[in-house]
Protein backbone atom coordinates (compact mmCIF):
# COMPACT_ATOMS: atom_id res chain seq x y z
CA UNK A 1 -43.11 114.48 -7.12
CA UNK A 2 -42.24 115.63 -10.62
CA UNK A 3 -41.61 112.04 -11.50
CA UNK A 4 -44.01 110.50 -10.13
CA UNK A 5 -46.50 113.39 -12.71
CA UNK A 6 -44.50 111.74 -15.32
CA UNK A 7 -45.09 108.13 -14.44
CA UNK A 8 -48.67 108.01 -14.25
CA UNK A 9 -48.94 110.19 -17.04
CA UNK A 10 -47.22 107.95 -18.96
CA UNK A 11 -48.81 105.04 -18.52
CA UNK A 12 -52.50 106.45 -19.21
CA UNK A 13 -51.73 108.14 -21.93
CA UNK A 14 -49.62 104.85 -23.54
CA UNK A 15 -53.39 103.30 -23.67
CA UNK A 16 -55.32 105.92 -25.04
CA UNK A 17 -52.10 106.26 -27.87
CA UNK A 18 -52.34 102.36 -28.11
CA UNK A 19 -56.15 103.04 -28.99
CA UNK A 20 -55.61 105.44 -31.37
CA UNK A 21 -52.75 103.63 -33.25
CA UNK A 22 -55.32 100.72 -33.18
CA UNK A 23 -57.89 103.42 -35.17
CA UNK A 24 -55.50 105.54 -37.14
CA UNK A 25 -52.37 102.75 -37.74
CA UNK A 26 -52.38 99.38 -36.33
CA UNK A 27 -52.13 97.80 -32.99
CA UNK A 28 -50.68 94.01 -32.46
CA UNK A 29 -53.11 91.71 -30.50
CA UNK A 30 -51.90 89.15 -28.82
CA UNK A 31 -53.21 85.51 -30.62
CA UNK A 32 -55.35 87.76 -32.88
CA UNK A 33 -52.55 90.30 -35.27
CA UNK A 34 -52.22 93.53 -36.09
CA UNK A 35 -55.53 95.25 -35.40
CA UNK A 36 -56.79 98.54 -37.74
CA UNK A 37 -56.86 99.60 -40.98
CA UNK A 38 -53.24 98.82 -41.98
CA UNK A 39 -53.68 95.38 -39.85
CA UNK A 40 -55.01 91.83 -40.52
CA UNK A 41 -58.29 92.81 -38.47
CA UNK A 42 -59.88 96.26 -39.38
CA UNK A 43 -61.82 98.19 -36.82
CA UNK A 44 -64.38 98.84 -39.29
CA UNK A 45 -66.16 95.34 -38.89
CA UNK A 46 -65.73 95.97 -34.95
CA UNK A 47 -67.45 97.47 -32.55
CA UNK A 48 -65.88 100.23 -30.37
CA UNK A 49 -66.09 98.41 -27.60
CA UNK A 50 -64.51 95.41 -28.36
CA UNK A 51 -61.57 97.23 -29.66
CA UNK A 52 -60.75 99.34 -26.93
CA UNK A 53 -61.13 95.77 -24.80
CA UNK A 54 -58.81 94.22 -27.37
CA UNK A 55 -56.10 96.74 -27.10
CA UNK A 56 -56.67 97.08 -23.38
CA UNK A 57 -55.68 93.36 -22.75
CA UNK A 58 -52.99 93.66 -25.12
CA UNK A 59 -51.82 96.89 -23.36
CA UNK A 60 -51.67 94.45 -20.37
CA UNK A 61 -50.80 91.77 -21.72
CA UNK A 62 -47.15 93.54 -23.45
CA UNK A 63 -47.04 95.76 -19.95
CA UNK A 64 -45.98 92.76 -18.19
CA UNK A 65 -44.00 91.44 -20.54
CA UNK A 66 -41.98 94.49 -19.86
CA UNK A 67 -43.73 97.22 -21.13
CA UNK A 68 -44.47 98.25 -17.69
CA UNK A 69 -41.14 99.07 -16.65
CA UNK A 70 -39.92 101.04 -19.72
CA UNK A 71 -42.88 103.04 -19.01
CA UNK A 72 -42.49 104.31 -15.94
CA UNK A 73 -38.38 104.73 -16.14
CA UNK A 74 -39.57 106.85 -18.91
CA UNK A 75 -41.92 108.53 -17.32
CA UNK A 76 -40.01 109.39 -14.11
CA UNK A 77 -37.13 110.52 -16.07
CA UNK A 78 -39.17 112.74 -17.52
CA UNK A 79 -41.33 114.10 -15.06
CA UNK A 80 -37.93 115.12 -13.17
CA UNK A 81 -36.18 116.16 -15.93
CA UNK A 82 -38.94 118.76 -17.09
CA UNK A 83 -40.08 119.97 -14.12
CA UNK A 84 -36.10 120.52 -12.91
CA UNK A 85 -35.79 122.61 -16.29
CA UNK A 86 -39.07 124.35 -16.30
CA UNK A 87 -39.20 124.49 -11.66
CA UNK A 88 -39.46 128.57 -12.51
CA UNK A 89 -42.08 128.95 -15.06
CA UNK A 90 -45.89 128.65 -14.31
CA UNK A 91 -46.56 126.58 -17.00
CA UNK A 92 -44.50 123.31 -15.24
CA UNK A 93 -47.24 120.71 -14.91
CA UNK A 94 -48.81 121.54 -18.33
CA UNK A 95 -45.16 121.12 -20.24
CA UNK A 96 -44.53 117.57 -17.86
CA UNK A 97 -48.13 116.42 -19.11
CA UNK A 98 -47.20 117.41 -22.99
CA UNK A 99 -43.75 115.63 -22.82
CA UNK A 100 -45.14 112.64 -21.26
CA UNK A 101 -47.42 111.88 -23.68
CA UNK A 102 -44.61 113.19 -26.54
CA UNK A 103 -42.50 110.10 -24.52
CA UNK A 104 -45.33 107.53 -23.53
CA UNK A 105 -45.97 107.05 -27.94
CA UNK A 106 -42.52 106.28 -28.66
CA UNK A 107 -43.29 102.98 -27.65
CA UNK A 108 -46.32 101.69 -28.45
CA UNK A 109 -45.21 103.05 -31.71
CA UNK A 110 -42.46 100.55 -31.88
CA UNK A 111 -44.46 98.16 -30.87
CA UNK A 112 -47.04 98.64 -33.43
CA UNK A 113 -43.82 98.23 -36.52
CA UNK A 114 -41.98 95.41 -34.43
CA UNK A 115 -42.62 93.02 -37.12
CA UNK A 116 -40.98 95.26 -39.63
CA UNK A 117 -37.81 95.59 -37.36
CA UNK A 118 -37.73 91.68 -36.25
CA UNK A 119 -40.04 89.89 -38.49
CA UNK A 120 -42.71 88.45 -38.28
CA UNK A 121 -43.73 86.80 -34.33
C-alpha cells in the first residue's frame, strides 16, 4: 500500500514541479523549446492557462516516451522504502508524501537541462 502512496504521489506532484520549473527555470515543449524565463519562450507573454496546457501535454507527451515508468518505479520504491523505515512513527504518510515529491523533481529536473547533458534535440 506504501508503494502504491508513493506512485501516485509521484506522478502528481512531477506536473505541478514540471509547472513550476516552467515558471521559476525552464520546461522543454515538445515542437515549441524550452519554455520560461531561462527558455526560448517566456511565460511572461503567456497566459497561465496556456502554460500549464503546454507543460501538461508535454508532461504527457515525455510520460510515454518513458517518463511514465521511471515515475512510478520511483515512486513505489519509495513509498515502500519509507514507510518500511518510518512503519513505527505517526508521522509515516506525511514523510512518504515529502520524499515523493523530494524523488518525483529529480526528473523533470533532468529533463529541463537535457540539452546541456546531450546537446541540443
Amino acid at each position: 500500500m506504501n508503494a502504491l502512496k508513493g506512485v501516485i504521489i509521484a506522478a502528481i506532484s512531477s506536473l505541478l514541479t514540471a509547472i513550476l520549473f516552467a515558471y521559476l527555470f525552464r520546461f522543454p515543449i515538445p515542437m515549441v523549446g524550452h519554455i520560461g524565463p531561462l527558455g526560448e519562450v517566456s511565460t511572461y507573454g503567456t497566459s497561465m492557462i496556456d502554460v500549464v496546457k503546454s507543460v501538461a501535454i508535454a508532461w504527457g507527451f515525455y510520460g510515454m516516451l518513458g517518463g511514465f515508468i521511471i515515475l512510478f518505479l520511483c515512486g513505489a520504491i519509495t513509498g515502500a522504502l519509507i514507510g518500511r523505515k518510518y512503519s513505527q512513527t505517526n508521522n509515516k504518510n506525511i514523510m512518504i508524501v515529502l520524499w515523493s515529491i523530494m524523488i518525483s523533481t529529480i526528473p523533470v529536473f533532468v529533463l529541463s537541462i537535457l540539452d546541456y547533458i546531450i546537446g541540443p534535440w
